[in-house]
N, C-alpha and C. Protein backbone atom coordinates (compact mmCIF):
# COMPACT_ATOMS: atom_id res chain seq x y z
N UNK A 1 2.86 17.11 28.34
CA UNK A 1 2.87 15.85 29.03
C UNK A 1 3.84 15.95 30.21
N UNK A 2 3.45 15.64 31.14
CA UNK A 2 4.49 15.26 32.53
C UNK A 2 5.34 14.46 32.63
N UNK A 3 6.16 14.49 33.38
CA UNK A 3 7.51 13.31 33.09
C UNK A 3 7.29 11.98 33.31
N UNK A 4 6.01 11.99 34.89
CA UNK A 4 5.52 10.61 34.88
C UNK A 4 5.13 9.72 33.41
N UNK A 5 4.03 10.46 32.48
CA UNK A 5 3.87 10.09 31.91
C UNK A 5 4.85 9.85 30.58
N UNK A 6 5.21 10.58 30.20
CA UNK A 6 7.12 10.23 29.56
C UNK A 6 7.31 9.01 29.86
N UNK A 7 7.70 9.23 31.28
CA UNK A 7 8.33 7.86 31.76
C UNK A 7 7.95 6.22 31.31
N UNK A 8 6.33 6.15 31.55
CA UNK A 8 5.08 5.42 31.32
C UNK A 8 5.88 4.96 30.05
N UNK A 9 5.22 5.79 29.29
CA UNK A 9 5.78 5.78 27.69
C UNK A 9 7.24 5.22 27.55
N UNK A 10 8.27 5.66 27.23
CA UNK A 10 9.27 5.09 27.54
C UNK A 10 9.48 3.67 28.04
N UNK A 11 8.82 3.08 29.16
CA UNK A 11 9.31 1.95 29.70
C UNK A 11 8.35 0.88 28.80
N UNK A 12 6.88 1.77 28.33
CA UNK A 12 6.07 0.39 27.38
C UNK A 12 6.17 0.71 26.13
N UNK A 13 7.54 1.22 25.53
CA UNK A 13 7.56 1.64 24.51
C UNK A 13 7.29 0.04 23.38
N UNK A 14 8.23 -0.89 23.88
CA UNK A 14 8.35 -2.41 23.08
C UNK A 14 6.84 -3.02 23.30
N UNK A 15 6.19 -2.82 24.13
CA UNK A 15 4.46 -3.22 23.62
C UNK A 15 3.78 -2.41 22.75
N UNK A 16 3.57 -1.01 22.51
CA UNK A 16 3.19 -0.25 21.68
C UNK A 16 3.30 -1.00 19.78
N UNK A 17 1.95 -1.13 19.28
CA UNK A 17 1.81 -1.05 17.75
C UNK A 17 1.96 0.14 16.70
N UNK A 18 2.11 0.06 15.90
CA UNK A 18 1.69 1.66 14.89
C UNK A 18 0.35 1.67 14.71
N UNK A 19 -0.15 2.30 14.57
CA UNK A 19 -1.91 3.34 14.28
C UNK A 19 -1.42 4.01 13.10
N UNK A 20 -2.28 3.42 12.16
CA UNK A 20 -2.42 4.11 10.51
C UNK A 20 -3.38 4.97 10.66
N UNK A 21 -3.00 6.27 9.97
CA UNK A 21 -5.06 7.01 10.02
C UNK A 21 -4.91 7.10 8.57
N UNK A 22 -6.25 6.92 8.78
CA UNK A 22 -6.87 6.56 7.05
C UNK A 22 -7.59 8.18 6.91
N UNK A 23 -7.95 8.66 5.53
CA UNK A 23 -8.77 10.03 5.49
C UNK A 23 -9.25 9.40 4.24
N UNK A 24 -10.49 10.24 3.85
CA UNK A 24 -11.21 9.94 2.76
C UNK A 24 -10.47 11.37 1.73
N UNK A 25 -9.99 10.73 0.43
CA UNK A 25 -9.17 11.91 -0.35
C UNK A 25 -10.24 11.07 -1.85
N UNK A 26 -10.30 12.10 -2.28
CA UNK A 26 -10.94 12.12 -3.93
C UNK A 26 -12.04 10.63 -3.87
N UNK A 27 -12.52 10.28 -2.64
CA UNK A 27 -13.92 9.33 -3.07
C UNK A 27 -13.28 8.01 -2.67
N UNK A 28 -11.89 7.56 -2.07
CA UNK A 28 -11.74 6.62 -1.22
C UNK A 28 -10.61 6.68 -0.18
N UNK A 29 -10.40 5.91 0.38
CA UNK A 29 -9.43 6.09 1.78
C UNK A 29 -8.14 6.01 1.26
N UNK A 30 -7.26 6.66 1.94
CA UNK A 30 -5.91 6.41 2.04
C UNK A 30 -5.15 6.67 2.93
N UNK A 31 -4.02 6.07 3.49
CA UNK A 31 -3.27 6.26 4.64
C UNK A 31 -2.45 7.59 4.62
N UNK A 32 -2.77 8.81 5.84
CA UNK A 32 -2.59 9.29 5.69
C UNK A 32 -0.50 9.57 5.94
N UNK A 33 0.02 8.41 6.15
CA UNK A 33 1.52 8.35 6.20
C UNK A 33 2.03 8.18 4.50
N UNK A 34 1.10 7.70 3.61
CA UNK A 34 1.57 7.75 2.28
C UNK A 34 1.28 9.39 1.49
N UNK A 35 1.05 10.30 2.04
CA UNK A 35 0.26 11.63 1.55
C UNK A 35 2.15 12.27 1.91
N UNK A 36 2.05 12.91 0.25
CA UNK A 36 3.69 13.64 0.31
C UNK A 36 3.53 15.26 1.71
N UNK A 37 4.68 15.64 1.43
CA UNK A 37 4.62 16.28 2.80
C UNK A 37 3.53 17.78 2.44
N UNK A 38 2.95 17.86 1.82
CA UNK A 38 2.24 19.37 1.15
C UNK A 38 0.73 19.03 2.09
N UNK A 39 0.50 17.69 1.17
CA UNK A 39 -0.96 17.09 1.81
C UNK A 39 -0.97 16.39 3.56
N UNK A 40 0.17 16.26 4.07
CA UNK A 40 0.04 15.96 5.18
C UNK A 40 0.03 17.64 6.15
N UNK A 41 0.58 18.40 5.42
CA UNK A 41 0.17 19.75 6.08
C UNK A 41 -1.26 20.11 6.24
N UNK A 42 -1.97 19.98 5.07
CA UNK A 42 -2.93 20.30 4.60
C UNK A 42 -4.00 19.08 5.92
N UNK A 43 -3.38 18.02 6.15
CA UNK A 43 -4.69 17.38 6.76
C UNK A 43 -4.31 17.66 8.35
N UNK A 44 -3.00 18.54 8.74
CA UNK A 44 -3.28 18.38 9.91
C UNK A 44 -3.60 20.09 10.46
N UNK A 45 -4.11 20.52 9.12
CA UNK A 45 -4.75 21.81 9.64
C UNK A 45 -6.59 21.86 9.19
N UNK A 46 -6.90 20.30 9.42
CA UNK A 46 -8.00 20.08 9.18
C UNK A 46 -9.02 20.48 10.26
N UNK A 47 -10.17 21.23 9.93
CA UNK A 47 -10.97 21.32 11.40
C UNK A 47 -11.79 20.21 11.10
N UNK A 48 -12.28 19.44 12.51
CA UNK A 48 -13.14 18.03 12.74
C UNK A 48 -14.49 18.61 13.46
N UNK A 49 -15.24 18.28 13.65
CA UNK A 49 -16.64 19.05 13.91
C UNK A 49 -17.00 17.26 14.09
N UNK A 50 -18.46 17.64 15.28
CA UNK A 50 -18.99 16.72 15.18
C UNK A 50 -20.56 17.09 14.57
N UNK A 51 -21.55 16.62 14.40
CA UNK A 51 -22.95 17.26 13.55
C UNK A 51 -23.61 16.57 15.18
N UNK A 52 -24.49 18.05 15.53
CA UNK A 52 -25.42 18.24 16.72
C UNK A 52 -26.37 17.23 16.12
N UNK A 53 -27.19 16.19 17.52
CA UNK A 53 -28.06 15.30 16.93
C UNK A 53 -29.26 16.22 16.89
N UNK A 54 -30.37 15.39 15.99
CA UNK A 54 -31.49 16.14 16.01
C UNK A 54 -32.34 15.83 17.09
């Protein structure tokens, strides 16, 4: 990231919300900020794919 954008950031830091990401684990969702630190490794060496349309 560039400093402009740093900067950006920084000055609208007090408007900014939190963003939960949810993952599907054992057949329902859960936030992935409640996942101990083993499974948060594990999801951020997840590969994402999208499926080619037919």
């Amino acid at each position: 990231m560039n400093t402009k954008s740093l900067e950006i950031l920084e000055h609208n830091q007090h408007l900014r919300t939190k963003c939960l990401v949810y993952t599907r684990v054992m057949g329902y969702h859960r936030p992935v900020e409640s996942f101990n630190i083993g499974k948060k490794g594990e999801h951020k060496q997840r590969v994402h794919f999208r499926e080619n349309q037919c």
